[in-house]
Protein backbone atom coordinates (compact mmCIF):
# COMPACT_ATOMS: atom_id res chain seq x y z
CA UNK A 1 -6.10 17.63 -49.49
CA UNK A 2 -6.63 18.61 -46.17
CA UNK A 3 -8.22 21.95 -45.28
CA UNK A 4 -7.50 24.67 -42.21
CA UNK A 5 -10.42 26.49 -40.58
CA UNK A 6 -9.60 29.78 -38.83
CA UNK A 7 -11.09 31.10 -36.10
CA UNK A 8 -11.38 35.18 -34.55
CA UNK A 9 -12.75 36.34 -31.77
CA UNK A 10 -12.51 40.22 -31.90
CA UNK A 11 -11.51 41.77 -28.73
CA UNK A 12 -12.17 45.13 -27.36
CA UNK A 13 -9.72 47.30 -24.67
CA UNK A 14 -10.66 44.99 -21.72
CA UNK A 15 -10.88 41.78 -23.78
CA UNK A 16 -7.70 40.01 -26.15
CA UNK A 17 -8.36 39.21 -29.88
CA UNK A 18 -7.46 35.26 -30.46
CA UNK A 19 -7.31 33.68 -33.63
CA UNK A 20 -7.21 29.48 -33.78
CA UNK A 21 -6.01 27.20 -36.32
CA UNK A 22 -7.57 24.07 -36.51
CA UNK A 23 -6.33 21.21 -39.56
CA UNK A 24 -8.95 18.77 -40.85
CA UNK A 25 -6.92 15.64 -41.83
CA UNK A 26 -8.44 12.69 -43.18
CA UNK A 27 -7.70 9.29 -43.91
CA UNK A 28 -8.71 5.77 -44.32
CA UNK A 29 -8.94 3.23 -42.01
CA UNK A 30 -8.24 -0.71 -43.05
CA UNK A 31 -9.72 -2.24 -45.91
CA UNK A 32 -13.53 -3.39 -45.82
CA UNK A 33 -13.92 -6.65 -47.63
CA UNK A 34 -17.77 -6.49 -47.03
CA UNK A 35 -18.22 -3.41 -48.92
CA UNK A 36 -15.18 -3.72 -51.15
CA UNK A 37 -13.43 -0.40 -50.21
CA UNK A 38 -11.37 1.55 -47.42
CA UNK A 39 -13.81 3.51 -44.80
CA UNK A 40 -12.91 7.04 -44.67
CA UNK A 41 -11.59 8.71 -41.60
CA UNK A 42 -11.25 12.88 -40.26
CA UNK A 43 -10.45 14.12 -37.40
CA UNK A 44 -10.27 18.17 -36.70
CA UNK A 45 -6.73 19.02 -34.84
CA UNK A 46 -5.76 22.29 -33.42
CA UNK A 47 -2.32 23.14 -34.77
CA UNK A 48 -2.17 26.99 -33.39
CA UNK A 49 -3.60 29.61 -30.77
CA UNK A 50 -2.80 33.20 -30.64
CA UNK A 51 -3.76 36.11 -28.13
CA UNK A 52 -3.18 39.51 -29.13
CA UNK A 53 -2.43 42.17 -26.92
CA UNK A 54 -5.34 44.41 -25.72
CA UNK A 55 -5.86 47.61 -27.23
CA UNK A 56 -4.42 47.10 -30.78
CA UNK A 57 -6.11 48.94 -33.55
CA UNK A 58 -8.33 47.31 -35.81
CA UNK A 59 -5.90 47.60 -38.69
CA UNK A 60 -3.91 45.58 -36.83
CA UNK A 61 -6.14 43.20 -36.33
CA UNK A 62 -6.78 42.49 -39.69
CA UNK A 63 -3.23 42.86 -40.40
CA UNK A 64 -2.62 39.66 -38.42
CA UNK A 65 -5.43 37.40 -39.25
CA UNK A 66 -4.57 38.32 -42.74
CA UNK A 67 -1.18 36.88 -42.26
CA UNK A 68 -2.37 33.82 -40.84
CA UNK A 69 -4.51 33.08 -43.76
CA UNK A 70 -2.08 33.67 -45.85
CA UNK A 71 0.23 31.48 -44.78
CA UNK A 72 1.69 29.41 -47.51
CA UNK A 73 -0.08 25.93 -46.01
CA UNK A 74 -3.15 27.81 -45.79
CA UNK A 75 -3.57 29.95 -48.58
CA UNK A 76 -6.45 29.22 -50.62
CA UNK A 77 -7.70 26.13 -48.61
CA UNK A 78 -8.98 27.99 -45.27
CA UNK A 79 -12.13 29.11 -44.02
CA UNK A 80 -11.86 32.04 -41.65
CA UNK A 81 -15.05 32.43 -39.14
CA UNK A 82 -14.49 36.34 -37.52
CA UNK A 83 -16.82 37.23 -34.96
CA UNK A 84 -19.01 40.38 -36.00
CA UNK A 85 -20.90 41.13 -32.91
CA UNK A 86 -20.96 44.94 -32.13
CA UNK A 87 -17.48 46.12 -32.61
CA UNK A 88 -16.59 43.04 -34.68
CA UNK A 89 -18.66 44.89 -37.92
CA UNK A 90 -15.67 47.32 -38.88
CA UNK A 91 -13.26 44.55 -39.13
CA UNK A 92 -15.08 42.66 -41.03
CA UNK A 93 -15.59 45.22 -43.48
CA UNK A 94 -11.62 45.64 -43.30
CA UNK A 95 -11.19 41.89 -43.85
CA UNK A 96 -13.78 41.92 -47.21
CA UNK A 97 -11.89 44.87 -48.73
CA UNK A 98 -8.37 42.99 -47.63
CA UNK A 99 -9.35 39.80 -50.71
CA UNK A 100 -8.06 37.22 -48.71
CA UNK A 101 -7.09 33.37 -50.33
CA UNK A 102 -10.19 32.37 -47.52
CA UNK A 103 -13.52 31.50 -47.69
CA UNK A 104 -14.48 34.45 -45.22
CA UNK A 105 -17.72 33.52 -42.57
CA UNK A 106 -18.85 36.84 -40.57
CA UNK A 107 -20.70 35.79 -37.42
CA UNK A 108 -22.67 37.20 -35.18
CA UNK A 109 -23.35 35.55 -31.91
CA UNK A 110 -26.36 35.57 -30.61
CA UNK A 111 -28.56 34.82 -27.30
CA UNK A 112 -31.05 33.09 -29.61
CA UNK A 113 -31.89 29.40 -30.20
CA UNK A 114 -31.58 28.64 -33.53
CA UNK A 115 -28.61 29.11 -36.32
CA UNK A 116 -29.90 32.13 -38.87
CA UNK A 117 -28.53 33.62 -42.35
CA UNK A 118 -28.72 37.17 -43.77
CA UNK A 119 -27.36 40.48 -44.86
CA UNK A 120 -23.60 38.75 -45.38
CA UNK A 121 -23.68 37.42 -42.17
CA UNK A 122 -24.37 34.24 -39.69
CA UNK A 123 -26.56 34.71 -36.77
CA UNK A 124 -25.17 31.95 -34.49
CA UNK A 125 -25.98 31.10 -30.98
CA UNK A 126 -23.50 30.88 -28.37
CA UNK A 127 -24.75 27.94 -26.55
CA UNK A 128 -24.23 25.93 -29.70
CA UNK A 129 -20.56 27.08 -30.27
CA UNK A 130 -19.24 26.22 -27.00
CA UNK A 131 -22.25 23.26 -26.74
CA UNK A 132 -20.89 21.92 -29.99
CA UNK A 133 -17.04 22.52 -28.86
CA UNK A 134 -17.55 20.81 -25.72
CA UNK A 135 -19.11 17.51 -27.36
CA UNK A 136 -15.88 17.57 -29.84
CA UNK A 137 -13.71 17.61 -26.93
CA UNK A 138 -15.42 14.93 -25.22
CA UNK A 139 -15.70 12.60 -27.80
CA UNK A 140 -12.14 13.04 -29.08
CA UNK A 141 -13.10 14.66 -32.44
CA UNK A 142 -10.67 17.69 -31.82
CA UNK A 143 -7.00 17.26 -30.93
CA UNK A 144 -4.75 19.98 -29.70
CA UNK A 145 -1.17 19.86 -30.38
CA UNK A 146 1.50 19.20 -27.68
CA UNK A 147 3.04 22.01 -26.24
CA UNK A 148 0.48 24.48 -27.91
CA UNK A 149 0.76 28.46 -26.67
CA UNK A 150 -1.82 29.19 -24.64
CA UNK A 151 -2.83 25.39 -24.71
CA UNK A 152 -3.25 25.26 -20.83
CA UNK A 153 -5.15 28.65 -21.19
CA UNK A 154 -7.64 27.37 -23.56
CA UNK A 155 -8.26 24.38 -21.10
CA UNK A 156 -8.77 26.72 -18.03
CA UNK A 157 -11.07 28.92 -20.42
CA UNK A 158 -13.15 25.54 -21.02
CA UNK A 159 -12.98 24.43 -17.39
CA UNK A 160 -14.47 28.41 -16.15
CA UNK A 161 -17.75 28.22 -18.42
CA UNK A 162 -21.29 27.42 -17.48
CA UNK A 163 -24.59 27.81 -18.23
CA UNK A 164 -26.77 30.50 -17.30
CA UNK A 165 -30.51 31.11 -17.75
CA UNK A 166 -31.41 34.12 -18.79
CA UNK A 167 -35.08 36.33 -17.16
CA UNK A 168 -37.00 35.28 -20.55
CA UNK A 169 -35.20 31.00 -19.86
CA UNK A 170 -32.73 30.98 -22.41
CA UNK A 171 -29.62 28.95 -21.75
CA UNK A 172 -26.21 31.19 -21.99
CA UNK A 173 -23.18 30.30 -21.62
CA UNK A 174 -20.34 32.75 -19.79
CA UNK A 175 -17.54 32.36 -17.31
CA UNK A 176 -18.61 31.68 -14.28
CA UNK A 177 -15.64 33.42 -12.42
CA UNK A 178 -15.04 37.16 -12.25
CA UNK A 179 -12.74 38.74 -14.81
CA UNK A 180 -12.33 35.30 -16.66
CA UNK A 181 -11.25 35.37 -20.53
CA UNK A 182 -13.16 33.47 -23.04
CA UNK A 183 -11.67 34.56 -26.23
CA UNK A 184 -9.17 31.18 -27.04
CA UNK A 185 -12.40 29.75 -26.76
CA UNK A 186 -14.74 31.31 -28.68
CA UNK A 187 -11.71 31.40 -31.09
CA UNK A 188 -11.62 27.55 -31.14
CA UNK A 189 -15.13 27.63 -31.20
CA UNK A 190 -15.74 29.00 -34.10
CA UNK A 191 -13.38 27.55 -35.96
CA UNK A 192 -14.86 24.16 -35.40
CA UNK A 193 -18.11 25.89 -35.99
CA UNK A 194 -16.71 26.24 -39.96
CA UNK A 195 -15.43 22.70 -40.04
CA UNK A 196 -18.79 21.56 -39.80
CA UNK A 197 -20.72 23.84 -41.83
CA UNK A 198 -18.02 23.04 -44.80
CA UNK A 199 -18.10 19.24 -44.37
CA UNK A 200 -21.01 18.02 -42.21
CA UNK A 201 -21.41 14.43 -41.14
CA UNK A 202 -21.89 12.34 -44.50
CA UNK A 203 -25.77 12.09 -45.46
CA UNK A 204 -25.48 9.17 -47.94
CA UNK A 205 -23.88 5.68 -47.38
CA UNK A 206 -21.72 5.92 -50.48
CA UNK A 207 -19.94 9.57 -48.60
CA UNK A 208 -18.45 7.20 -45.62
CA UNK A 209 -16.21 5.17 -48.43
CA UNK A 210 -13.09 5.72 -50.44
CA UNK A 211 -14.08 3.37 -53.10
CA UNK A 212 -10.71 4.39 -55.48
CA UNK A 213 -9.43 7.20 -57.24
CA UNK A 214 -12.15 8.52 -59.01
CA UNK A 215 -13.76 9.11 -56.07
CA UNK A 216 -11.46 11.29 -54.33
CA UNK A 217 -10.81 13.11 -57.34
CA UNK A 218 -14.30 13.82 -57.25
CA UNK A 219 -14.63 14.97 -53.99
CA UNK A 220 -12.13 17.11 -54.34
CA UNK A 221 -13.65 18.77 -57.47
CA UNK A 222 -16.67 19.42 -54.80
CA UNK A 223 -14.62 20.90 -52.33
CA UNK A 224 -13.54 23.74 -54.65
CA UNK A 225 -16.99 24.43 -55.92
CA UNK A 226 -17.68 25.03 -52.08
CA UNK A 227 -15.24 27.03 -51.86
CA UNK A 228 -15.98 29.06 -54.51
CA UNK A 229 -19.47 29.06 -52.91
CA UNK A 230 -18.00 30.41 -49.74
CA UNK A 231 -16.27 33.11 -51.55
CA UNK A 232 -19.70 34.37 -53.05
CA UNK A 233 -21.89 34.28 -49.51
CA UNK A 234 -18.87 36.19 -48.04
CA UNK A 235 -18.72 39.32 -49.99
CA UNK A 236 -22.54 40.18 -50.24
């Protein structure tokens, strides 16, 4: 079973709210007579971008990334990752009391250098979002649909950032034109940011194999415990 990972990036009255869809689809690839079974195979692909328009209410908001997790292919098999920073806390709260089918992430993004957890939310930085984004993009790990709305925009979004060192040396990174968006991106961003903290790379030999059934039943019996996991660190 495949799984969607949502991403939100809360806007304000001078910046858009986006919310991106991204589908992890696996597979197998051709049999391995060596080791006796088929290798497994996943690849993250954005099916859907959004931009809402400035100035909505934050009822609104949550009205619409409600909607999207609740559509009927991603009902109950979707992470959503919202960002929480500053404004963001309020819709967060709306999204908690809203009991979506999602394994809800809050984030806060920070200026720091390492990931952190606490008080019901994720402290992560943004050089690693767009840092681990970037390195997706590059080495073909995340595929964006043909003919994608504000497709194009996402790619001049990704094309317009840099990094910037900060007084105390800390690497940022931010749009290096004037009055350029950055909200598909942080939207995609953290959606891929989700992917990987649900399924990071395989740690054992034995995770990089479909050996038969059993085993795939198996792994999806783990999926739903982490799920159910998700569910829990979400609404503390």
């Amino acid at each position: 079973m495949n799984w969607f990972f949502v991403g939100a990036d809360l806007g304000q009255k001078r910046d858009h709210t986006a919310i991106a869809v991204i589908e992890r689809v696996e597979g197998r690839g051709a049999f391995d007579r060596t080791v006796y079974a088929y290798p497994k195979t996943a690849e993250l692909q954005l099916r859907y971008l959004e931009r809402l328009p400035l100035g909505i209410p934050y009822t609104e908001m949550v009205r619409r990334i409600a909607a999207v997790t609740q559509d009927r292919r991603l009902a109950g098999r979707c992470h959503l990752a919202v960002d929480g920073t500053g404004v963001g806390g309020p819709v967060v709260d709306l999204l908690r009391e809203a009991r979506l089918e999602a394994v809800l992430m809050p984030v806060t993004i920070t200026s720091g250098q390492r990931e952190t957890a606490g008080q019901g939310y994720y402290g992560v930085p943004k050089r690693d979002l767009i840092h681990g984004l970037q390195t997706l993009m590059e080495q073909g790990g995340l595929k964006i649909a043909d003919r994608l709305d504000y497709g194009p925009s996402l790619v001049e979004e990704m094309m317009a950032m840099e990094v910037k060192v900060s007084p105390s040396g800390n690497e940022q990174m931010a749009a290096w034109r004037e009055g350029t968006h950055d909200d598909l991106v942080f939207a995609v961003a953290l959606a891929c940011w989700s992917a990987r903290k649900a399924f990071p790379r395989p740690t054992r030999d034995h995770e990089k194999w479909w050996v038969n059934e059993h085993l795939a039943d198996a792994e999806r019996m783990f999926r739903n415990f982490k799920a159910q996991e998700g569910r829990m660190v979400g609404r503390w």
